[in-house]
N, C-alpha and C. Protein backbone atom coordinates (compact mmCIF):
# COMPACT_ATOMS: atom_id res chain seq x y z
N UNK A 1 0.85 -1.17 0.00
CA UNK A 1 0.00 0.00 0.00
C UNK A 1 0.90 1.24 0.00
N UNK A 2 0.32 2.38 -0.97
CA UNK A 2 1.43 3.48 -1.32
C UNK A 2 0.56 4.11 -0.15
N UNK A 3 0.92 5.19 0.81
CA UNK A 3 -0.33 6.17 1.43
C UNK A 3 0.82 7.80 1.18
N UNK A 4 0.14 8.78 1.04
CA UNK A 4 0.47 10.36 0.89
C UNK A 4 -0.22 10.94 2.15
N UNK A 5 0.47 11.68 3.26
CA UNK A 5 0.01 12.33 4.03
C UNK A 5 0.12 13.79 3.73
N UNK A 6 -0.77 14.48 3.66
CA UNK A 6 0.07 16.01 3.17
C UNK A 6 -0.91 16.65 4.80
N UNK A 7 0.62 17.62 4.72
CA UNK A 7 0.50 18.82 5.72
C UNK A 7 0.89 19.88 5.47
N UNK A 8 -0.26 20.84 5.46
CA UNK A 8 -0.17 22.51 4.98
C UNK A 8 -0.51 23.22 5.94
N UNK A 9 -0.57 22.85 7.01
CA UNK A 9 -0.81 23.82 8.63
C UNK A 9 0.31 23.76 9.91
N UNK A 10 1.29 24.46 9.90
CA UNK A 10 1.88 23.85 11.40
C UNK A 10 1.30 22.95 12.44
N UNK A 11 0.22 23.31 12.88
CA UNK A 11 -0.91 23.33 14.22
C UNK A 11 -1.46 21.37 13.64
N UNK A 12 -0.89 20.74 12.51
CA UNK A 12 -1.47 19.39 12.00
C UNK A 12 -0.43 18.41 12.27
N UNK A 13 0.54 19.40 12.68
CA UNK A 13 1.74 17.61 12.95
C UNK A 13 1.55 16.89 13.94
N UNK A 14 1.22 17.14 15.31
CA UNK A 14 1.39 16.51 16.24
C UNK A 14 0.47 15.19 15.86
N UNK A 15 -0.91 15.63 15.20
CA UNK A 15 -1.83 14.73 14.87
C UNK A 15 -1.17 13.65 13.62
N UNK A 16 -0.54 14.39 12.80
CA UNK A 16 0.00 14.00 11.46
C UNK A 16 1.06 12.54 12.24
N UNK A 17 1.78 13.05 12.98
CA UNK A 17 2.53 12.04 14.06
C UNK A 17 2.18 10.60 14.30
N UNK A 18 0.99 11.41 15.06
CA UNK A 18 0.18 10.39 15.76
C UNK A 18 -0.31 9.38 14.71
N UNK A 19 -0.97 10.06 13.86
CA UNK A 19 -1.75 8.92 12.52
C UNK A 19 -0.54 8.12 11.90
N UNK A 20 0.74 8.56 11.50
CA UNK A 20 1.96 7.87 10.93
C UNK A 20 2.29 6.59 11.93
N UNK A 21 2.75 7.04 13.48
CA UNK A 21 2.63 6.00 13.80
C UNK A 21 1.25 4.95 14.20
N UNK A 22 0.29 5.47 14.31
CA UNK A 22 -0.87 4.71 14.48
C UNK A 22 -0.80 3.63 12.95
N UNK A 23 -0.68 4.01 11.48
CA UNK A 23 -0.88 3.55 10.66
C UNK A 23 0.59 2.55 10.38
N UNK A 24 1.79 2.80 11.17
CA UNK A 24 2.93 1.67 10.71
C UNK A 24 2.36 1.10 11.87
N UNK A 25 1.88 1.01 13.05
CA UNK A 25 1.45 -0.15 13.99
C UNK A 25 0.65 -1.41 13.48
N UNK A 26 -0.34 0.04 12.92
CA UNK A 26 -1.71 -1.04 12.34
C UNK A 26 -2.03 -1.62 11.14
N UNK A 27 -0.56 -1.72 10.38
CA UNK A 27 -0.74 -2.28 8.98
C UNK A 27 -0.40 -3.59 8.96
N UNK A 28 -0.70 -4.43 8.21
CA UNK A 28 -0.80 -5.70 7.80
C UNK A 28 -0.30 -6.39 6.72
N UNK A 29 0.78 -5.38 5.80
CA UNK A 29 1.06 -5.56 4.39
C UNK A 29 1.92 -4.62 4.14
N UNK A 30 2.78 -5.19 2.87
CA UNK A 30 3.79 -3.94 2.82
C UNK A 30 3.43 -2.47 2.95
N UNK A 31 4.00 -0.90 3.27
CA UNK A 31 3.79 0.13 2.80
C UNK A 31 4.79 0.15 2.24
N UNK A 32 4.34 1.72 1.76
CA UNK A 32 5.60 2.39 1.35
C UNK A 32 4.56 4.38 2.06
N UNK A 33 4.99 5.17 2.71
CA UNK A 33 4.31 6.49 3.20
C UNK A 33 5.52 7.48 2.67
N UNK A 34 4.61 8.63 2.36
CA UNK A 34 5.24 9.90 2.22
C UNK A 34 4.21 10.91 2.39
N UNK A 35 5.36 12.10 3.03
CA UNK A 35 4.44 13.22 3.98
C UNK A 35 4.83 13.96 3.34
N UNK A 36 4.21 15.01 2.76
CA UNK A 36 4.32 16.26 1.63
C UNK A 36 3.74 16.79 2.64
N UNK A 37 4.82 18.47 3.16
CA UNK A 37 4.34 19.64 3.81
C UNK A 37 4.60 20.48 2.97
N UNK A 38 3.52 21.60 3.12
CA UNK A 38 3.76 22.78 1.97
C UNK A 38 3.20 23.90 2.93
N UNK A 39 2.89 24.97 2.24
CA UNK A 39 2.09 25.91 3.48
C UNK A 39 3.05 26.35 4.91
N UNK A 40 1.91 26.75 6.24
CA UNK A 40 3.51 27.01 6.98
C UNK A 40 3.81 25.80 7.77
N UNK A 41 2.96 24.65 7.25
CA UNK A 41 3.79 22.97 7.83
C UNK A 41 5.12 22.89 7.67
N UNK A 42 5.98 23.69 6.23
CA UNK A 42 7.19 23.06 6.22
C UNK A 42 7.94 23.92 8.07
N UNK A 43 7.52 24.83 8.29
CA UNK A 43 8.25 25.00 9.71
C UNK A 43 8.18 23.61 10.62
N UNK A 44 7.53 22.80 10.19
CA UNK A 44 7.39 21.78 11.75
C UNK A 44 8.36 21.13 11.16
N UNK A 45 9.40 21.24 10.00
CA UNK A 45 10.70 20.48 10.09
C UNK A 45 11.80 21.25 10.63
N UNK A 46 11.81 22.27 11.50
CA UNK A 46 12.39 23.15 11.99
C UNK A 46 12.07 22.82 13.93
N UNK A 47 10.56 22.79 13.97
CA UNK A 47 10.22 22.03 15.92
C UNK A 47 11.13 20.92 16.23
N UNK A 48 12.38 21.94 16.79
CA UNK A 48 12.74 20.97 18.03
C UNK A 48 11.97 19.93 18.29
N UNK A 49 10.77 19.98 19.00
CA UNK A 49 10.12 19.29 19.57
C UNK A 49 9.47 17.72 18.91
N UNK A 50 9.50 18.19 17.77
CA UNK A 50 9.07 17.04 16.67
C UNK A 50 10.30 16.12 16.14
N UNK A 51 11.35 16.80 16.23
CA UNK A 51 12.28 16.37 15.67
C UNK A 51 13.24 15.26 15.53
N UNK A 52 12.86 14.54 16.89
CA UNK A 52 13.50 12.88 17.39
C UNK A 52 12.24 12.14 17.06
N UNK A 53 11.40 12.55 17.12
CA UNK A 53 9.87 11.95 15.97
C UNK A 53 9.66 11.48 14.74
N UNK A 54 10.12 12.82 14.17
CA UNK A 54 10.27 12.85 12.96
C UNK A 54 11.54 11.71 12.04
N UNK A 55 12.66 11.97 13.37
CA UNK A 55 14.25 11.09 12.66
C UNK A 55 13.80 9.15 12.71
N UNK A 56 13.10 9.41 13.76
CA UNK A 56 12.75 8.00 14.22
C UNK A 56 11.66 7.93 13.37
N UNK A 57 11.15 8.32 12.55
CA UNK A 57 9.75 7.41 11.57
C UNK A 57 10.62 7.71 10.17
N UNK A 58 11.32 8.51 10.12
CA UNK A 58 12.32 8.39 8.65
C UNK A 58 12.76 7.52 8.38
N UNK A 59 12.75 6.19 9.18
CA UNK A 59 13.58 5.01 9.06
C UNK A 59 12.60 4.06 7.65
N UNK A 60 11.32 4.94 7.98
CA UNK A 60 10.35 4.26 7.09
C UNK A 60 8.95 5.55 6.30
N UNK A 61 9.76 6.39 6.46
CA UNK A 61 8.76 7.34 6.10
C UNK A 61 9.80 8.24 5.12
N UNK A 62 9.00 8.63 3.87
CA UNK A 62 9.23 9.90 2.99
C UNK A 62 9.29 10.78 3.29
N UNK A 63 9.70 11.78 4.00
CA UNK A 63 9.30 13.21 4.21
C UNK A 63 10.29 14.30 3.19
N UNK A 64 8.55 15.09 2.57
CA UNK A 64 9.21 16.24 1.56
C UNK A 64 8.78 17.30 1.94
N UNK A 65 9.89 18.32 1.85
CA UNK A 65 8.86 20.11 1.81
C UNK A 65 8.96 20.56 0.51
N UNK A 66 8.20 21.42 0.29
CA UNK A 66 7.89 22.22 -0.92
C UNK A 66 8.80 23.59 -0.65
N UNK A 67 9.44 23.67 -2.03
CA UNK A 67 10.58 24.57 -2.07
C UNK A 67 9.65 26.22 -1.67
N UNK A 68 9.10 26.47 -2.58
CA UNK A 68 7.98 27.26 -2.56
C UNK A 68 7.19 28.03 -1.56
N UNK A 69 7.08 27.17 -0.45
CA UNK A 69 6.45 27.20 1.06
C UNK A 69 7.87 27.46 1.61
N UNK A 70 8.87 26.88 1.34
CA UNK A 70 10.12 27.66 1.71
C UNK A 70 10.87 28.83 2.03
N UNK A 71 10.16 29.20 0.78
CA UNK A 71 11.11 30.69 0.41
C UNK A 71 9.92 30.70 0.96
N UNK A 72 8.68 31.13 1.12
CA UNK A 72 7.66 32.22 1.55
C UNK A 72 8.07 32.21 3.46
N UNK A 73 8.05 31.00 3.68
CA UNK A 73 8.69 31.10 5.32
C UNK A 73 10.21 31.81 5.29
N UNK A 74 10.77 31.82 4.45
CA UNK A 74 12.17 32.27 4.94
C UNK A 74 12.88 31.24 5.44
N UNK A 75 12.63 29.83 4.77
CA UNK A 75 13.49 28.68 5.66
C UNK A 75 14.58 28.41 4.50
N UNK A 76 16.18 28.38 5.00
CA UNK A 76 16.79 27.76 3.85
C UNK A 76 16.85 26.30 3.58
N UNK A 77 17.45 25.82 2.57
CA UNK A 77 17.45 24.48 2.68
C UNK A 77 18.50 23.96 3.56
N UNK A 78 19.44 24.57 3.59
CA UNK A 78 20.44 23.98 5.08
C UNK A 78 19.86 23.87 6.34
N UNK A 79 18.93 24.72 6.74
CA UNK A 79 18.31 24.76 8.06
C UNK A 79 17.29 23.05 8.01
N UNK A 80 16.76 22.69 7.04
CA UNK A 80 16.14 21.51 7.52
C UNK A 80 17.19 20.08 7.88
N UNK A 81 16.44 19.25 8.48
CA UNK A 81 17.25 18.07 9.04
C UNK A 81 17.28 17.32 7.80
N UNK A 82 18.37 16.18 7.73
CA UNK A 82 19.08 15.77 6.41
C UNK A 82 17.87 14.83 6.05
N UNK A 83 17.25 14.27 6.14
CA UNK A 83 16.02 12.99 5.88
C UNK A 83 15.10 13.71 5.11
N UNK A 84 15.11 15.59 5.50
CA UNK A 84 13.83 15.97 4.35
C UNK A 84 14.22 16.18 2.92
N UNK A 85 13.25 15.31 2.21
CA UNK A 85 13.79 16.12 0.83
C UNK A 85 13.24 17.35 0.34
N UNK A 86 13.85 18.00 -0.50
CA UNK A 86 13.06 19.70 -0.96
C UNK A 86 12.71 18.88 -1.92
N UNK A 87 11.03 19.11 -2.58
CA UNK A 87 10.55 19.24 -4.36
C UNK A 87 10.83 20.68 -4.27
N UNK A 88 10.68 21.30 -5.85
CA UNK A 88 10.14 22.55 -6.14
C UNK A 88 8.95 23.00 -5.43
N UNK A 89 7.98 22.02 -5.91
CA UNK A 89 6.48 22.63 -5.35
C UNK A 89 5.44 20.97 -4.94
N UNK A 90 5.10 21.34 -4.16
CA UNK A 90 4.53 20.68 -2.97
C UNK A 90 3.07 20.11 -3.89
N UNK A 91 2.40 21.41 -4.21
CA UNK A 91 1.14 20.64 -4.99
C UNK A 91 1.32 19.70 -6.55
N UNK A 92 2.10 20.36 -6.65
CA UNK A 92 2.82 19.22 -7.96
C UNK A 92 3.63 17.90 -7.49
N UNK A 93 4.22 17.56 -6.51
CA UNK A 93 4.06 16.24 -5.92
C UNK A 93 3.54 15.60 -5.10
N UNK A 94 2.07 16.33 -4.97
CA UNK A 94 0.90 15.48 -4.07
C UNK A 94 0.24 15.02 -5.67
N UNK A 95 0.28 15.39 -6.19
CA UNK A 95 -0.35 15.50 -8.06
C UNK A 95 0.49 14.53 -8.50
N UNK A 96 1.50 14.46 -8.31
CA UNK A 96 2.59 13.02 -9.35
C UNK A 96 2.35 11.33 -8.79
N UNK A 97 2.22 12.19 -7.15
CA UNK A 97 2.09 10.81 -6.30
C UNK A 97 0.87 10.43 -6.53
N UNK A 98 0.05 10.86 -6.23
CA UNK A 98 -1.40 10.08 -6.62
C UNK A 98 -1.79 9.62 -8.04
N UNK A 99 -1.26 10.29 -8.88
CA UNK A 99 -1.02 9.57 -10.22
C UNK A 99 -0.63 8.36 -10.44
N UNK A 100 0.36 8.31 -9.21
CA UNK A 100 1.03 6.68 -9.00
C UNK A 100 0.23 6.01 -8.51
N UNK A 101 -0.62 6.41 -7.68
CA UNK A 101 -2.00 5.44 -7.24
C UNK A 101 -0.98 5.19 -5.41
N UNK A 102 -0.78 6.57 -5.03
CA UNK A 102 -1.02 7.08 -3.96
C UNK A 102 -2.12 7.22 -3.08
N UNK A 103 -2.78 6.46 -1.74
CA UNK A 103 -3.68 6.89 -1.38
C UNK A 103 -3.37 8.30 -0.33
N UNK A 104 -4.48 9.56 -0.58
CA UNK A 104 -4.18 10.79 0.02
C UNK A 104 -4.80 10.66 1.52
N UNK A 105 -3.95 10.96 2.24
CA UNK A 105 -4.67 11.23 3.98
C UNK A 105 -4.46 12.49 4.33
N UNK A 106 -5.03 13.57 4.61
CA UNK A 106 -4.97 14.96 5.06
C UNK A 106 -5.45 14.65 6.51
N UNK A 107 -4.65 14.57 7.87
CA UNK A 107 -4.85 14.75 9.24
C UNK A 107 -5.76 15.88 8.87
């Protein structure tokens, strides 16, 4: 099972968290997950607080920010932790992935 989580709100990770690991607990079959943040979500790759969370589900999780949502926060790409990847733009790879037959989860 492919699944796409996208997050475009800061104030959605903790939940976004919670559902990632709720959903590698409760699966039954291969995945494969990726979390597309765009909006001012890409800051929650910047929360301290998220951040031993975040390293520890990278072991099995995609995580991308949108270049785009970037520059509008003022975040460079050095400032994020090494596991995120930058796209250009965030709605154009929630759009490629589901093409792939991505299922979309918006916390």
């Amino acid at each position: 099972m492919e699944v796409l989580f996208h997050v475009d709100e800061s104030v959605m990770w903790d939940l976004t968290i919670k559902n990632l690991n709720n959903f590698i607990k409760d699966i039954d079959e291969e995945f494969s997950i990726t979390v597309v943040a765009n909006g001012d979500a890409v800051n929650g790759y910047l929360d301290v607080r998220l951040s031993d969370q975040m390293r520890m589900l990278s072991k099995s999780v995609i995580f991308i920010s949108c270049l785009n949502s970037m520059k509008k926060e003022h975040i460079e790409p050095e400032a994020l932790p090494d596991f995120v990847k930058i796209v250009p733009s965030g709605v154009v790879e929630i759009a490629k992935l589901e093409e792939k037959g991505f299922h979309y989860i918006k916390p």
